[in-house]
Protein backbone atom coordinates (compact mmCIF):
# COMPACT_ATOMS: atom_id res chain seq x y z
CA UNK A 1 59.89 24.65 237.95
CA UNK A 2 59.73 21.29 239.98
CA UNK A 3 58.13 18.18 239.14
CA UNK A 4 58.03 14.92 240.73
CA UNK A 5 60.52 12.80 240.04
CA UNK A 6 58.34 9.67 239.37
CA UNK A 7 55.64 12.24 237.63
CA UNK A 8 53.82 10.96 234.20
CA UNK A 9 53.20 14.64 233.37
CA UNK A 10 54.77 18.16 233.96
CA UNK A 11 53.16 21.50 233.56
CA UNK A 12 54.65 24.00 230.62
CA UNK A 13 53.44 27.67 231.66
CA UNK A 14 52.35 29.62 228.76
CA UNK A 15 51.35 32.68 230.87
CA UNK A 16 54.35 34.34 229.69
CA UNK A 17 53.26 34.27 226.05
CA UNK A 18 49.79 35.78 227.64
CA UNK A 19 51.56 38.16 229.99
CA UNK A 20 53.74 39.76 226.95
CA UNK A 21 50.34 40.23 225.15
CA UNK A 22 48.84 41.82 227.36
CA UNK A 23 51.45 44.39 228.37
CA UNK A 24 51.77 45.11 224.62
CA UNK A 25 48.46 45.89 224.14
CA UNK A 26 48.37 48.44 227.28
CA UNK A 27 51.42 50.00 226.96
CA UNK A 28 50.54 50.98 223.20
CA UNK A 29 46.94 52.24 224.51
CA UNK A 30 48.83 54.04 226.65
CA UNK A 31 51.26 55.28 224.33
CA UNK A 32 48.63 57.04 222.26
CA UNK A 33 46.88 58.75 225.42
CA UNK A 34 50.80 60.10 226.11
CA UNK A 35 51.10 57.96 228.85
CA UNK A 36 54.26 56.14 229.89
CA UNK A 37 53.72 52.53 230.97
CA UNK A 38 56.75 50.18 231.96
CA UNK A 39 57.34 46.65 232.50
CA UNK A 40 57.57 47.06 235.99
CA UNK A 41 54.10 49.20 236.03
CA UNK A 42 52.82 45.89 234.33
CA UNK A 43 54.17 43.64 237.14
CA UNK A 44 52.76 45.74 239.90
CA UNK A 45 49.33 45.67 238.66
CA UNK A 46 49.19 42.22 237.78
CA UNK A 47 50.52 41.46 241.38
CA UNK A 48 47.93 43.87 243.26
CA UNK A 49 45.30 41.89 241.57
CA UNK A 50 46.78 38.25 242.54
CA UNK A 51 47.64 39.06 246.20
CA UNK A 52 51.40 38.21 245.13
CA UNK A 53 54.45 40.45 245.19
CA UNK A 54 55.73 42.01 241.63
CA UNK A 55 58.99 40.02 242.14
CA UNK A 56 56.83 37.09 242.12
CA UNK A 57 55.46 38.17 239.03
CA UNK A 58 58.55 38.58 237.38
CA UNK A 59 59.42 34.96 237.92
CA UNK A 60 56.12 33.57 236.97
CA UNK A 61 56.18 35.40 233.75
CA UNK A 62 60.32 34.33 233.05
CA UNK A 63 59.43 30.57 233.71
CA UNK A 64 61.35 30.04 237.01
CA UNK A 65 58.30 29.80 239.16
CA UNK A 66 55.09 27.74 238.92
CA UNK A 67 51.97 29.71 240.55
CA UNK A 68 49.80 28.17 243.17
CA UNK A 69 45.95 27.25 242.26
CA UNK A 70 44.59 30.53 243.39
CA UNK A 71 47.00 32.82 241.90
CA UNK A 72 46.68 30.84 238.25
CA UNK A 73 43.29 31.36 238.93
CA UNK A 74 43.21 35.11 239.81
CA UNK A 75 46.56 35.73 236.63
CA UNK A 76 43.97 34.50 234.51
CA UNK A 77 41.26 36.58 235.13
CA UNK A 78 43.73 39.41 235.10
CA UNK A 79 44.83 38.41 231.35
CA UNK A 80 40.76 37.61 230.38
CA UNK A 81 41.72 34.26 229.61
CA UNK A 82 40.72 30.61 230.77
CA UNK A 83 43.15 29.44 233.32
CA UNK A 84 43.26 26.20 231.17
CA UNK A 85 44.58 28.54 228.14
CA UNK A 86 47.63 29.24 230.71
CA UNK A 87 49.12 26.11 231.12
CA UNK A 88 49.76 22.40 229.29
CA UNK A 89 50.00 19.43 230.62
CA UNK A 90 52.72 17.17 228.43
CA UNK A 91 53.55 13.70 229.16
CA UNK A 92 57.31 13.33 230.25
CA UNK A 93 59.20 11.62 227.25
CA UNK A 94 60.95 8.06 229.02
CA UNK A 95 58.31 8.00 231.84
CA UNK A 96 58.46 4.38 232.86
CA UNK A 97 55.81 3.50 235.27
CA UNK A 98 57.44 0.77 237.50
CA UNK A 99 55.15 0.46 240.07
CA UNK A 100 53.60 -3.54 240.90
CA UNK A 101 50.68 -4.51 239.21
CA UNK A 102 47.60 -6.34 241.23
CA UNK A 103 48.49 -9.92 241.65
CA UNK A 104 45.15 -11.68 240.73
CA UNK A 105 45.77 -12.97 237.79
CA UNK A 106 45.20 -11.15 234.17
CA UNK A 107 43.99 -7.71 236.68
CA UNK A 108 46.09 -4.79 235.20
CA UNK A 109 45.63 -2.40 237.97
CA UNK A 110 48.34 -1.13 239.84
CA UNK A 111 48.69 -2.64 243.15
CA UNK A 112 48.50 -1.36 246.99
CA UNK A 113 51.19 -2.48 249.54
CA UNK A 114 49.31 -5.50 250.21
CA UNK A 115 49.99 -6.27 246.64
CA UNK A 116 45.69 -6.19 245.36
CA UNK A 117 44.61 -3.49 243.72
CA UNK A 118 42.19 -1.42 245.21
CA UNK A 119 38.98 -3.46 243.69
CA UNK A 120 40.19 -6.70 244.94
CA UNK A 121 41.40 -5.51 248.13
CA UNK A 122 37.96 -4.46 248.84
CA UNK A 123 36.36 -8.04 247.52
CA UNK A 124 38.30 -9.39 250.33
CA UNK A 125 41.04 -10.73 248.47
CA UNK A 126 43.70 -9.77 251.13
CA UNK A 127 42.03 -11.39 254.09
């Protein structure tokens, strides 16, 4: 999973917690109607729903890859949850923002390359 290196936030996944649920509960249901259901049977559904291959599946569900927009959308109403329910957003511990504030005085905003923030630039400051 990549972030940006000057992010404030990263994303944790969760939909492996979700993922392991639901494969739980279907392979049992399965186990009492004699039916064999496998990880990989799992992974092949969810990806026929999602558009996405079961490889890709595999990854998002061990952590080593973050799904797109659509395909958190589309995993989540696979695993009948909110897509909000899938992932967290945590503040990165150390983040330092270092960027310039505005240069009006006592203005707290952080500045543009012309060294106003965005409300003064447009009163006209920079001119």
């Amino acid at each position: 999973m990549s972030n940006a290196k000057n992010s404030r936030y990263r994303v944790i996944s969760n939909a492996n917690d979700f993922m392991s649920q639901v494969y739980k509960s279907e392979k049992e249901l399965r186990a009492i109607n004699g039916q064999k259901y496998t990880l990989n049977d799992f992974c092949e559904e969810v990806a026929e729903y999602c558009g996405i291959s079961p490889s890709t599946v595999s990854q998002i569900r061990i952590r080593n890859l973050q799904p797109s927009f659509i395909v958190s959308i589309k995993l989540a109403e696979f695993l009948e949850v909110d897509v909000s329910e899938l992932f967290e957003i945590v503040e990165v511990d150390g983040y330092k923002n270092n960027r310039e504030k505005c240069i009006i005085d006592g203005c707290e905003r952080i500045a543009t390359t012309k060294g106003y923030c965005m409300k003064h630039l447009h009163k006209g400051y920079a001119e």
